[in-house]
PDB file of N, CA and C in Angstrom:
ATOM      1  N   UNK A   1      16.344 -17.985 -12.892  1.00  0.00           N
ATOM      2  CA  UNK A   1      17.519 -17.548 -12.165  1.00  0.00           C
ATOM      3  C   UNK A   1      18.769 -18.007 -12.924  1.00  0.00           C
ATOM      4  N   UNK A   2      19.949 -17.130 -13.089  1.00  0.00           N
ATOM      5  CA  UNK A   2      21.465 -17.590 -13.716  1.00  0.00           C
ATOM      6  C   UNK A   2      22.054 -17.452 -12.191  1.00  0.00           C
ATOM      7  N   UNK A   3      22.832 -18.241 -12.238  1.00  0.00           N
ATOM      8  CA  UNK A   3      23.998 -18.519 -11.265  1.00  0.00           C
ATOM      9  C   UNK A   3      25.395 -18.499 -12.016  1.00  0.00           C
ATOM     10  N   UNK A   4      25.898 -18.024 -11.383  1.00  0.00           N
ATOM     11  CA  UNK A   4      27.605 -17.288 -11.887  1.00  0.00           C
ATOM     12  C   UNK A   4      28.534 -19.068 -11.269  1.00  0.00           C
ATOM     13  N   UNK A   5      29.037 -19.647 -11.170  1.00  0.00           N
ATOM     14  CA  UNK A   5      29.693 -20.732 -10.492  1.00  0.00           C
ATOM     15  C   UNK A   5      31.498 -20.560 -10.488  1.00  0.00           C
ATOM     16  N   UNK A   6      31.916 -20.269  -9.702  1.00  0.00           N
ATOM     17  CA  UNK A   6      33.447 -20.005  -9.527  1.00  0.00           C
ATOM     18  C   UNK A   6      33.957 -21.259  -8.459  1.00  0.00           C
ATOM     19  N   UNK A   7      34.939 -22.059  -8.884  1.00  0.00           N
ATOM     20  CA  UNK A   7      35.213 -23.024  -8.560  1.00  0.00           C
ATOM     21  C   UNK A   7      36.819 -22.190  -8.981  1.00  0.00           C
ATOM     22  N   UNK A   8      37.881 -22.615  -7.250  1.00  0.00           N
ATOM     23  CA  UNK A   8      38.829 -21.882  -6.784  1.00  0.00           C
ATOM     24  C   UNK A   8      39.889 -22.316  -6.451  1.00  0.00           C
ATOM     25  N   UNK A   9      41.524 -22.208  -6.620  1.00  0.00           N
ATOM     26  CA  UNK A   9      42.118 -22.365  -6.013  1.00  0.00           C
ATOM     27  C   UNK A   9      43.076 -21.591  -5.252  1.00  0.00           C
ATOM     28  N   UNK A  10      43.431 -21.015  -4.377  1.00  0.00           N
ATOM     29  CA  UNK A  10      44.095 -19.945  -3.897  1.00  0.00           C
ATOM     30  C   UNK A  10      45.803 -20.073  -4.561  1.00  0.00           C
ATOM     31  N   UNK A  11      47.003 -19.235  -4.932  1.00  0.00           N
ATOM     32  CA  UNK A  11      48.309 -19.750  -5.546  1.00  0.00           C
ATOM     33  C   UNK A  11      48.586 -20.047  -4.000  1.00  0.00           C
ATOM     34  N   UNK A  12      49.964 -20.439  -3.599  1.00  0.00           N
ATOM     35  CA  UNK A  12      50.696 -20.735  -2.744  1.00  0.00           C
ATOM     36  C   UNK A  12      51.099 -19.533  -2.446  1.00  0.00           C
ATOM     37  N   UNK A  13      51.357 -19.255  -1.148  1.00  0.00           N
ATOM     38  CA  UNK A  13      52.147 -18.272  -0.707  1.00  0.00           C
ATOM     39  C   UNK A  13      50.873 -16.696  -0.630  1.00  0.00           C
ATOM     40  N   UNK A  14      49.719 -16.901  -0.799  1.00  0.00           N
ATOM     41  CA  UNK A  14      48.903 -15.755  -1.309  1.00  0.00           C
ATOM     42  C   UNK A  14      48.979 -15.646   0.743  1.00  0.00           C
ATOM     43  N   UNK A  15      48.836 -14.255   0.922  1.00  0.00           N
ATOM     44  CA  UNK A  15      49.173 -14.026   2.135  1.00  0.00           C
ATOM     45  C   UNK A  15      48.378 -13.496   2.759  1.00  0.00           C
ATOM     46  N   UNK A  16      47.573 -13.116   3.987  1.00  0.00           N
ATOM     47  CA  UNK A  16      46.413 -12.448   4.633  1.00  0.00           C
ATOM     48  C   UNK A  16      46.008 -11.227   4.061  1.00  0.00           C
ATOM     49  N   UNK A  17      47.096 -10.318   3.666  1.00  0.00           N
ATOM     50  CA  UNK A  17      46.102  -8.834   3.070  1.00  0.00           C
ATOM     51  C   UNK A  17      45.992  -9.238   1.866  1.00  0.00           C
ATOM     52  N   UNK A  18      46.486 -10.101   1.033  1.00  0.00           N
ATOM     53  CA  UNK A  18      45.997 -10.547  -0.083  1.00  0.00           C
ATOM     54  C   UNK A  18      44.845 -11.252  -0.298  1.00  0.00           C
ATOM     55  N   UNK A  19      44.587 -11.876   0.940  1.00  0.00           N
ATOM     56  CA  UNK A  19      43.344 -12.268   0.711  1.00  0.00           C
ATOM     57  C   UNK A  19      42.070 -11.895   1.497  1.00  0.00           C
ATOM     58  N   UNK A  20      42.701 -10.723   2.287  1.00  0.00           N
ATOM     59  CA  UNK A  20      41.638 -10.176   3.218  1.00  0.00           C
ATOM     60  C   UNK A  20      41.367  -9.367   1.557  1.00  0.00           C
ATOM     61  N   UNK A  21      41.968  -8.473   1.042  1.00  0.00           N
ATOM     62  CA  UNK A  21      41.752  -7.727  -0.188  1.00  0.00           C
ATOM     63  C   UNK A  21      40.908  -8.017  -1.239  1.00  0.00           C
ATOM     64  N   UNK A  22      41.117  -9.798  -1.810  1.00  0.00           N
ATOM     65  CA  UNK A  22      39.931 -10.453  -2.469  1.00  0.00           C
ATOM     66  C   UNK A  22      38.598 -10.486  -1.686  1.00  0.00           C
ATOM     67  N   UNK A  23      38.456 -10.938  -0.644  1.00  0.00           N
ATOM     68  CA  UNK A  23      37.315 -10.940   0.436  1.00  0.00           C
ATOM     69  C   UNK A  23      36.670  -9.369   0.321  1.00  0.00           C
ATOM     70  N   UNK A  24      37.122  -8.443   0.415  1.00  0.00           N
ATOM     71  CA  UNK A  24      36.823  -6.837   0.559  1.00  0.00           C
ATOM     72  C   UNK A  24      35.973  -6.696  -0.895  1.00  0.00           C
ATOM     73  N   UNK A  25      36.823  -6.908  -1.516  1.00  0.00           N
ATOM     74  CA  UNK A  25      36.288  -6.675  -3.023  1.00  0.00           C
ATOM     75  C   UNK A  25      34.957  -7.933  -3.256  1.00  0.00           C
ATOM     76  N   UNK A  26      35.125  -8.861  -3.069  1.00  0.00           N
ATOM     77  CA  UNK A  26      33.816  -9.432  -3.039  1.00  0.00           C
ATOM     78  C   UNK A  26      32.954  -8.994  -2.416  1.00  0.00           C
ATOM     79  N   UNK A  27      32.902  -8.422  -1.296  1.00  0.00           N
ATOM     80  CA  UNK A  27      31.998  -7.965  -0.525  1.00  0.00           C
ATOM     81  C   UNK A  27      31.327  -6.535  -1.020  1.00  0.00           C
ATOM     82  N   UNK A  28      32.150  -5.898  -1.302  1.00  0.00           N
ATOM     83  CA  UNK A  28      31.890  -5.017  -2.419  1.00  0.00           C
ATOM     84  C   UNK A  28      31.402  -4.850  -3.465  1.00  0.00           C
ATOM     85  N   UNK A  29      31.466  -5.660  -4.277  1.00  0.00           N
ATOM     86  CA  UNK A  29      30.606  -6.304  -5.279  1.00  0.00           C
ATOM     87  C   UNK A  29      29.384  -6.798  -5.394  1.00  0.00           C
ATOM     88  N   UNK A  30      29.283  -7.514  -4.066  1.00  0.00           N
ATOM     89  CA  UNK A  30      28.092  -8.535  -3.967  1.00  0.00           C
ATOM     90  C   UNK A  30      27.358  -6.941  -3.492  1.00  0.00           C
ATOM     91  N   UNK A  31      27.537  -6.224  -2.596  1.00  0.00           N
ATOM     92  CA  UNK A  31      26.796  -5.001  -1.991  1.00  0.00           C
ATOM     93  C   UNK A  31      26.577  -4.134  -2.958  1.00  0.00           C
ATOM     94  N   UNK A  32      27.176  -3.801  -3.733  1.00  0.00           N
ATOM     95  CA  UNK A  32      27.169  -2.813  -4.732  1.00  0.00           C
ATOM     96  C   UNK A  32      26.822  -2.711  -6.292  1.00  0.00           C
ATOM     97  N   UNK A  33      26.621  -3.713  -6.870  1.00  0.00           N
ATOM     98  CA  UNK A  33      26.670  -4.269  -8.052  1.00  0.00           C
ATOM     99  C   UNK A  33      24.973  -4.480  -7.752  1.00  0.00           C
ATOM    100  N   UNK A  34      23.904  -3.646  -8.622  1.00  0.00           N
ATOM    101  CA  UNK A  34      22.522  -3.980  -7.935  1.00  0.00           C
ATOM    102  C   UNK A  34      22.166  -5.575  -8.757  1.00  0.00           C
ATOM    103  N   UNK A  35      22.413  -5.918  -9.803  1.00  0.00           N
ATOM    104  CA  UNK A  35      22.175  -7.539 -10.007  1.00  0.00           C
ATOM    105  C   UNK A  35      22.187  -8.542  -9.915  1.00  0.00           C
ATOM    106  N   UNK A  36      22.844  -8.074  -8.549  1.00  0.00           N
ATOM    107  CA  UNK A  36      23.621  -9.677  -7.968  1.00  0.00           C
ATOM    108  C   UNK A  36      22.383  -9.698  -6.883  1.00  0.00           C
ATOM    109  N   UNK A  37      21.862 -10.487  -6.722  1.00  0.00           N
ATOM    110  CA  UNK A  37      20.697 -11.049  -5.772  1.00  0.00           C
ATOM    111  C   UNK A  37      21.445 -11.397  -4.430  1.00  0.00           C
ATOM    112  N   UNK A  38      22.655 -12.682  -4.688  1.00  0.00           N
ATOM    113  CA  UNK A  38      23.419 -13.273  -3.392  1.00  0.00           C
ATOM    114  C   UNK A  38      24.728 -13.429  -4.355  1.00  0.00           C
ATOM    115  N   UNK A  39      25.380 -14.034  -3.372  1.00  0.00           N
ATOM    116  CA  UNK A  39      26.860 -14.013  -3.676  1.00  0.00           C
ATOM    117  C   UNK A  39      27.231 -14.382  -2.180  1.00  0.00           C
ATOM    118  N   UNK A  40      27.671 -15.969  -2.152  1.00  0.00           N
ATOM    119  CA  UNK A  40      28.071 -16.682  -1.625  1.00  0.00           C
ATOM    120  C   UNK A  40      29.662 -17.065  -1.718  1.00  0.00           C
ATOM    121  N   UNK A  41      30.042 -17.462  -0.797  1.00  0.00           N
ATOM    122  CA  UNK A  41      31.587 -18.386  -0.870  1.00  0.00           C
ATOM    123  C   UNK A  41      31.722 -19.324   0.258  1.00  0.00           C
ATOM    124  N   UNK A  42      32.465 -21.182   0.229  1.00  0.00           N
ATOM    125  CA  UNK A  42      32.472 -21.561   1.025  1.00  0.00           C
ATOM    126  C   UNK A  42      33.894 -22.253   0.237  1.00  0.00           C
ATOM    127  N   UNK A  43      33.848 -23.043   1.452  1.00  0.00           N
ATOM    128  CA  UNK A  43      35.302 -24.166   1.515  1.00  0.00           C
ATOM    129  C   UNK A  43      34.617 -25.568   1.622  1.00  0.00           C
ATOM    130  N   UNK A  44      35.678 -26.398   0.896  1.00  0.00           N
ATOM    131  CA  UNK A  44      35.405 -27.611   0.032  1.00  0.00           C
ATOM    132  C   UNK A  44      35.019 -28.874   1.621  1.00  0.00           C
ATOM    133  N   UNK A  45      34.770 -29.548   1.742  1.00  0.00           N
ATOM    134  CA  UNK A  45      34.388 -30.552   2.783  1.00  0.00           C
ATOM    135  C   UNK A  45      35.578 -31.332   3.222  1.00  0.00           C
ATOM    136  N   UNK A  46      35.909 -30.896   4.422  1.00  0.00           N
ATOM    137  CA  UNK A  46      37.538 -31.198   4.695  1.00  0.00           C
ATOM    138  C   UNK A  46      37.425 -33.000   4.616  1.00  0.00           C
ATOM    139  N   UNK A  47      36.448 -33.692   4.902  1.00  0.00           N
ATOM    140  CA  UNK A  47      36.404 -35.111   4.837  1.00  0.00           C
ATOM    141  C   UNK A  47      35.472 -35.585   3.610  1.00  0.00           C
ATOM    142  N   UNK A  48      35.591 -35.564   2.163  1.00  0.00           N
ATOM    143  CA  UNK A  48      34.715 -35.801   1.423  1.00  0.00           C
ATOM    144  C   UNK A  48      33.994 -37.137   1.134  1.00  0.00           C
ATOM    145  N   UNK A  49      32.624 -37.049   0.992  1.00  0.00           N
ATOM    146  CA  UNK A  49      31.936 -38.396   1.382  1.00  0.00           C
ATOM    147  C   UNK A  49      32.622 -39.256  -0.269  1.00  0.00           C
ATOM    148  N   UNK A  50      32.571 -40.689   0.108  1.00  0.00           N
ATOM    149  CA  UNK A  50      33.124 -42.049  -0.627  1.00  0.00           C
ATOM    150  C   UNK A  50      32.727 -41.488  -2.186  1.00  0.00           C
ATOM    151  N   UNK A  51      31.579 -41.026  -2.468  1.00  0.00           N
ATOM    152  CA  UNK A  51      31.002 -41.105  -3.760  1.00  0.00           C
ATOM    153  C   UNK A  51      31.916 -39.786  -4.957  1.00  0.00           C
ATOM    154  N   UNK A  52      32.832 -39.204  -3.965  1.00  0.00           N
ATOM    155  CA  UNK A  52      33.440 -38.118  -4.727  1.00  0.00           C
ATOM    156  C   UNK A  52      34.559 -38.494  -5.340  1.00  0.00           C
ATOM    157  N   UNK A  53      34.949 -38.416  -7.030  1.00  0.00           N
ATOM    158  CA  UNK A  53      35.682 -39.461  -7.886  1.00  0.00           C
ATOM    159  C   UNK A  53      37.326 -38.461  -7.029  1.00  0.00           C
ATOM    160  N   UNK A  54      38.115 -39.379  -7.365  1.00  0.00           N
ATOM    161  CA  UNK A  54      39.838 -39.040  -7.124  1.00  0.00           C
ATOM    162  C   UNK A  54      39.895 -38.822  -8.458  1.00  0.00           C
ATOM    163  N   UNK A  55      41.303 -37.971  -8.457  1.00  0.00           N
ATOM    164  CA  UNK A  55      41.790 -37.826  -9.582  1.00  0.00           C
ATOM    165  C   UNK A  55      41.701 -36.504 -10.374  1.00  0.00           C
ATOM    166  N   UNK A  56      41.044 -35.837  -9.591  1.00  0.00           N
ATOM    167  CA  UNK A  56      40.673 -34.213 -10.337  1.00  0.00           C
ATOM    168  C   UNK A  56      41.340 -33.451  -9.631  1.00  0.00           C
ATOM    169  N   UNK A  57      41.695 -32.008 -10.469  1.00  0.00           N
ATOM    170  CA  UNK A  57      42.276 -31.010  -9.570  1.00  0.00           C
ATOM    171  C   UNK A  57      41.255 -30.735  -8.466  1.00  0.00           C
ATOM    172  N   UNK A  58      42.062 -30.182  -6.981  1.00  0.00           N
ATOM    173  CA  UNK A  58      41.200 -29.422  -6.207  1.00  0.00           C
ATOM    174  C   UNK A  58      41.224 -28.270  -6.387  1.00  0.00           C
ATOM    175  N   UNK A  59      39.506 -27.613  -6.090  1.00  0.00           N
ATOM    176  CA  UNK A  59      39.436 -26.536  -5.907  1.00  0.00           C
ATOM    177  C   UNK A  59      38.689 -26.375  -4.750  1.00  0.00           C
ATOM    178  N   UNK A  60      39.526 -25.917  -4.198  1.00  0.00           N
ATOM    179  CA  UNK A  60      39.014 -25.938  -2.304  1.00  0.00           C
ATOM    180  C   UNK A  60      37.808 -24.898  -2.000  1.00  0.00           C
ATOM    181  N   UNK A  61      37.769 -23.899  -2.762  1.00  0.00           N
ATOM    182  CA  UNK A  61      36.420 -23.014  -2.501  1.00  0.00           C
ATOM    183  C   UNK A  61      35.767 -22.112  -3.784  1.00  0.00           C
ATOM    184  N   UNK A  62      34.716 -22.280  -3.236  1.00  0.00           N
ATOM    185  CA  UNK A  62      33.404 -21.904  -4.208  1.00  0.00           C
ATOM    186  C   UNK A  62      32.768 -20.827  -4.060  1.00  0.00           C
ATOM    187  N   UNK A  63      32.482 -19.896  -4.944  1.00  0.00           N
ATOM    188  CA  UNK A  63      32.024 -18.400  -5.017  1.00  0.00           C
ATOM    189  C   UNK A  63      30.333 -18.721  -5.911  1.00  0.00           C
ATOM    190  N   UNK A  64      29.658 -18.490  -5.281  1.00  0.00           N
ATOM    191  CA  UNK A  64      28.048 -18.682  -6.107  1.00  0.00           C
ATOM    192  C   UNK A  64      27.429 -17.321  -5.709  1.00  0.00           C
ATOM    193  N   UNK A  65      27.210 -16.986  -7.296  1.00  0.00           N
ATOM    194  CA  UNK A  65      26.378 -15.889  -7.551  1.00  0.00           C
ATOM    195  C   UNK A  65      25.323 -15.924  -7.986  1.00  0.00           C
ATOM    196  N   UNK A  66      24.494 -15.296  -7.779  1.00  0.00           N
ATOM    197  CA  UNK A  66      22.769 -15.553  -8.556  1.00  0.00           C
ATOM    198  C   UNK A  66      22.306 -14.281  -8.972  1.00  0.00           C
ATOM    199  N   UNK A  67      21.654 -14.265 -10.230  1.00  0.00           N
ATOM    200  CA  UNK A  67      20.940 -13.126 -10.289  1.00  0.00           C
ATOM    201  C   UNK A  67      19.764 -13.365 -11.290  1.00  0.00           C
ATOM    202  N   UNK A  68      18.614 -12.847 -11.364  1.00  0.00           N
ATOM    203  CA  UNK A  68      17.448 -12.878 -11.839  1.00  0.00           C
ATOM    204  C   UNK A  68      17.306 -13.378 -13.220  1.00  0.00           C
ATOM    205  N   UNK A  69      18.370 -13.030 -13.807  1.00  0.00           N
ATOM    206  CA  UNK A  69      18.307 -13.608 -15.482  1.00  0.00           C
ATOM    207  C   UNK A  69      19.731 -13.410 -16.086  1.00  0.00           C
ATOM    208  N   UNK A  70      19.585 -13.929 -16.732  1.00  0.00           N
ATOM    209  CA  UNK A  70      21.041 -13.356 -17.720  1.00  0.00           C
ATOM    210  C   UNK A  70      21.370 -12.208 -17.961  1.00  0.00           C
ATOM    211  N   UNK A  71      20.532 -11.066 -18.483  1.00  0.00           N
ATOM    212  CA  UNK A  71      21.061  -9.755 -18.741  1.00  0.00           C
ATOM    213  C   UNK A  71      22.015  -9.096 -16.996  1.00  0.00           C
ATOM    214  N   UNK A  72      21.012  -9.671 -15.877  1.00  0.00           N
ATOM    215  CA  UNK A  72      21.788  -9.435 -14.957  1.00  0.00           C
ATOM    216  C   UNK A  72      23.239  -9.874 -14.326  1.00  0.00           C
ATOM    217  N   UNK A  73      23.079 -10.810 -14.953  1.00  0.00           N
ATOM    218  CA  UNK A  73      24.645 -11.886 -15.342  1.00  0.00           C
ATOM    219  C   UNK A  73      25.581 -10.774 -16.198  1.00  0.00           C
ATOM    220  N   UNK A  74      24.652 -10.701 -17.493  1.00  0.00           N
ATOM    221  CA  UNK A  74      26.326  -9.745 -18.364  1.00  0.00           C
ATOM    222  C   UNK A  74      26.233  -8.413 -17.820  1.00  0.00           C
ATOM    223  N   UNK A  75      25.148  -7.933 -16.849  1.00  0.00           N
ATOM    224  CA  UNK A  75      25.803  -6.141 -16.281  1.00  0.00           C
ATOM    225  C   UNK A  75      26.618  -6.561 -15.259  1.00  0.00           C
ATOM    226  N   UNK A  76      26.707  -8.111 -14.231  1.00  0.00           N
ATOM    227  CA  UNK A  76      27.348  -7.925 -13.547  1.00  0.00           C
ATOM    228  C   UNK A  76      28.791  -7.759 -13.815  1.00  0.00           C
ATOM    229  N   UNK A  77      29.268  -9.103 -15.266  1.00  0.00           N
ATOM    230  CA  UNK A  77      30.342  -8.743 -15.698  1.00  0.00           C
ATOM    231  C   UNK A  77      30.929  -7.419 -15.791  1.00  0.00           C
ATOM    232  N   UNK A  78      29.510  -6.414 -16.832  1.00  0.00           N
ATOM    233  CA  UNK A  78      30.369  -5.086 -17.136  1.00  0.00           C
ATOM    234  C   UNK A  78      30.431  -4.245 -16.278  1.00  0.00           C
ATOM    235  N   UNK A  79      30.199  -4.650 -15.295  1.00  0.00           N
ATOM    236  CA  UNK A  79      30.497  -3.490 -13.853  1.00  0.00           C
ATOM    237  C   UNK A  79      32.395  -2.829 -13.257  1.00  0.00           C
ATOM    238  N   UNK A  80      32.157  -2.334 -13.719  1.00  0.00           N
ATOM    239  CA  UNK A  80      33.304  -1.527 -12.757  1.00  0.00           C
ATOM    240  C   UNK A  80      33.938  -2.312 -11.701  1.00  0.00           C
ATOM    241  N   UNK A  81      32.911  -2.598 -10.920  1.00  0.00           N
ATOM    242  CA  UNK A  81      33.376  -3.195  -9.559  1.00  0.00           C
ATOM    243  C   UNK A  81      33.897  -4.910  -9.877  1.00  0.00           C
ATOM    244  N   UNK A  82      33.126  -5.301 -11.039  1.00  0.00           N
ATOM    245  CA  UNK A  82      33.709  -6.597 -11.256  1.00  0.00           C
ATOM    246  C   UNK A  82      35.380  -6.604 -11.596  1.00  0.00           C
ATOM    247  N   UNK A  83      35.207  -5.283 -12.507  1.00  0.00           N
ATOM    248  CA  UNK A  83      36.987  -5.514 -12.866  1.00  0.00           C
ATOM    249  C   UNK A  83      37.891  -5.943 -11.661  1.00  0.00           C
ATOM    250  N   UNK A  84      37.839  -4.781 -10.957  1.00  0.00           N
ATOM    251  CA  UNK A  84      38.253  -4.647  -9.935  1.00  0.00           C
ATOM    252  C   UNK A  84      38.100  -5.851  -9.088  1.00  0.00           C
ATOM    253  N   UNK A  85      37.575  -6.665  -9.032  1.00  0.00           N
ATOM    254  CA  UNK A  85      36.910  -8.175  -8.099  1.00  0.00           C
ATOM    255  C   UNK A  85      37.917  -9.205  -9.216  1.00  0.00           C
ATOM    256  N   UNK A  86      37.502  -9.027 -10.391  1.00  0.00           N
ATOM    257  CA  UNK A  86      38.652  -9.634 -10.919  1.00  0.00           C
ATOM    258  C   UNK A  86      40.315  -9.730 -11.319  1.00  0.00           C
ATOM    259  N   UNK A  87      40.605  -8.588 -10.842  1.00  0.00           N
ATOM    260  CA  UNK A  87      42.538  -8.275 -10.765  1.00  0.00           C
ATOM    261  C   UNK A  87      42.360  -8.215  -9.749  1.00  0.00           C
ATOM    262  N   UNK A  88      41.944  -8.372  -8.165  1.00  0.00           N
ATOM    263  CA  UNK A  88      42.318  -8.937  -7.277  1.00  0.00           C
ATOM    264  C   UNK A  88      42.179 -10.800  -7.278  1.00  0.00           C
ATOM    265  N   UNK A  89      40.815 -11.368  -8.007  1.00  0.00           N
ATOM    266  CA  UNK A  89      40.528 -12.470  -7.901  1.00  0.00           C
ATOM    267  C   UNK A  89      42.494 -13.493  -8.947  1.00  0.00           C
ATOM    268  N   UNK A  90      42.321 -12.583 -10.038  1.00  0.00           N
ATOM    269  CA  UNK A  90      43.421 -13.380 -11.267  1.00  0.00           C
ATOM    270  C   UNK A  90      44.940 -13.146 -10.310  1.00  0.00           C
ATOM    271  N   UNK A  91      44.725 -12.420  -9.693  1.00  0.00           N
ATOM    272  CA  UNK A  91      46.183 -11.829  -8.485  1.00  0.00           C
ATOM    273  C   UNK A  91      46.486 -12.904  -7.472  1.00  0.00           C
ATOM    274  N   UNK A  92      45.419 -13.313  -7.235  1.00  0.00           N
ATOM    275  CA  UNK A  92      44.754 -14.574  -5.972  1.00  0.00           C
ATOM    276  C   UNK A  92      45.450 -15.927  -6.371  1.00  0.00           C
ATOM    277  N   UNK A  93      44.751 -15.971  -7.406  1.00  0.00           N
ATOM    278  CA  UNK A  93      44.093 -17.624  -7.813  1.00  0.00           C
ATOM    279  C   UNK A  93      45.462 -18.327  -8.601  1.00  0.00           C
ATOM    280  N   UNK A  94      45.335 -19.520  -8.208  1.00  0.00           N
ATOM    281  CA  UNK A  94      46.445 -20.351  -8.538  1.00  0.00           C
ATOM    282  C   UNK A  94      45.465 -21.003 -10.191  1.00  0.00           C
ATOM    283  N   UNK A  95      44.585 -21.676  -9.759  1.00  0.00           N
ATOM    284  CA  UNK A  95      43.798 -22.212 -11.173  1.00  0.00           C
ATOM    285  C   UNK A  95      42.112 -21.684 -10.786  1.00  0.00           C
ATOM    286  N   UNK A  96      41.413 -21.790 -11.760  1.00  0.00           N
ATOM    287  CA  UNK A  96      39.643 -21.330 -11.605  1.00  0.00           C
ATOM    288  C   UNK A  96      39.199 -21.960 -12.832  1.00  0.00           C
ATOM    289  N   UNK A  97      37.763 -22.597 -12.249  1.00  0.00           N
ATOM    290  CA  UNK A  97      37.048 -23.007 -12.838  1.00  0.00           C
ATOM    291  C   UNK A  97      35.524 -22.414 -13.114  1.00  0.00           C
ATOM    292  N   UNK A  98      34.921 -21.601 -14.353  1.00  0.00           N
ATOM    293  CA  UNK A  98      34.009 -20.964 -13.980  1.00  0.00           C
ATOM    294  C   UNK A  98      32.802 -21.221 -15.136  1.00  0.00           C
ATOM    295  N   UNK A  99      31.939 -21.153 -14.779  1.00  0.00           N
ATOM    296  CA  UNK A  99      30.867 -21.893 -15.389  1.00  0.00           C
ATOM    297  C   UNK A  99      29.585 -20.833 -14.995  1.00  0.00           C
ATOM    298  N   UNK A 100      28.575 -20.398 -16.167  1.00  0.00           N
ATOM    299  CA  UNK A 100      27.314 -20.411 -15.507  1.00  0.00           C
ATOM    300  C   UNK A 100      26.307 -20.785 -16.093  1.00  0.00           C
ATOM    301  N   UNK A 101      24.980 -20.651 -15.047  1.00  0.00           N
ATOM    302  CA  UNK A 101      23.995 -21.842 -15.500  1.00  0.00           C
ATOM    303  C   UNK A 101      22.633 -21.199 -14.973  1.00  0.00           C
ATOM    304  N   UNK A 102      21.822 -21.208 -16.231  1.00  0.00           N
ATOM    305  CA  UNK A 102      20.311 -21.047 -16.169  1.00  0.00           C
ATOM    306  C   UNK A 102      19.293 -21.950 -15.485  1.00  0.00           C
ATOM    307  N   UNK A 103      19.071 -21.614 -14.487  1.00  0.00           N
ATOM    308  CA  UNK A 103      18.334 -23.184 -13.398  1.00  0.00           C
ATOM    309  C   UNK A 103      16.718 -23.288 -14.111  1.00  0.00           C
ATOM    310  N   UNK A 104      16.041 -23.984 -14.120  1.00  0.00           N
ATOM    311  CA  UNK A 104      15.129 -24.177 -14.837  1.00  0.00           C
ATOM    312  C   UNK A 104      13.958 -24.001 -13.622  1.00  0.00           C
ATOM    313  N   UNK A 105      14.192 -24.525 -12.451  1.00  0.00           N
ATOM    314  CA  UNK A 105      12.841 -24.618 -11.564  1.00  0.00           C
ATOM    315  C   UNK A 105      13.930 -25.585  -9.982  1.00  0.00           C
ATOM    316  N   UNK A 106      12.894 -25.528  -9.557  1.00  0.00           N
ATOM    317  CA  UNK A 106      12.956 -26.892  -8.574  1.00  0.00           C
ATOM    318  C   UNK A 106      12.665 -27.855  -9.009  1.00  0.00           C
ATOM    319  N   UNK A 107      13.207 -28.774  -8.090  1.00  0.00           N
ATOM    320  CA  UNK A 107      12.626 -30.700  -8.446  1.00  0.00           C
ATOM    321  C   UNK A 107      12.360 -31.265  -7.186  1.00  0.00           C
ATOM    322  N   UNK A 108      11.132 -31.383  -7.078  1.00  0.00           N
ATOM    323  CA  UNK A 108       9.962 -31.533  -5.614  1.00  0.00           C
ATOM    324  C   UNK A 108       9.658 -33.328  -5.876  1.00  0.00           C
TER     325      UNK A 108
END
């Protein structure tokens, strides 16, 4: 499995149809784009437990994508619908952090 990892910050001032609009288009994407397996998003832990270091930018929410292998990773990029997910996402976002990663297995 590859996982897509989007680590988020919204700019200031980004306003409800602006971000009902990113939300739409993700949803869109994740539905439409056949390589995407899931496609998740949450918000950061409003009370974070002791062990989490200070001192880093926040990025208050997280977009996780998965898909079967890598080739399904670079069609999701070249999709149509990604563009589009992304000039609403670069329209959005104040800073992003994005990373992805080949999971190897579980650890039982």
């Amino acid at each position: 499995m590859t996982v897509h990892v989007v680590l988020f910050r919204p700019r200031p001032g980004l306003d409800d149809a602006e971000r009902d609009a990113l939300l739409e288009a993700m949803r869109t994407a994740a539905r439409d784009i056949p390589s995407v397996r899931r496609f998740r998003i949450g918000e950061h832990v409003a009370d974070p437990p002791a062990y989490v270091l200070g001192g880093f930018p926040s990025f208050p929410f997280v977009a996780l994508l998965e898909f079967d292998d890598e080739p399904g990773l670079r069609a999701y990029l070249a999709h149509p619908l990604h563009a589009a997910l992304g000039a609403r996402f670069n329209a959005a976002a104040e800073a992003a952090l994005i990373y992805d990663y080949v999971l190897s297995g579980d650890v039982r």
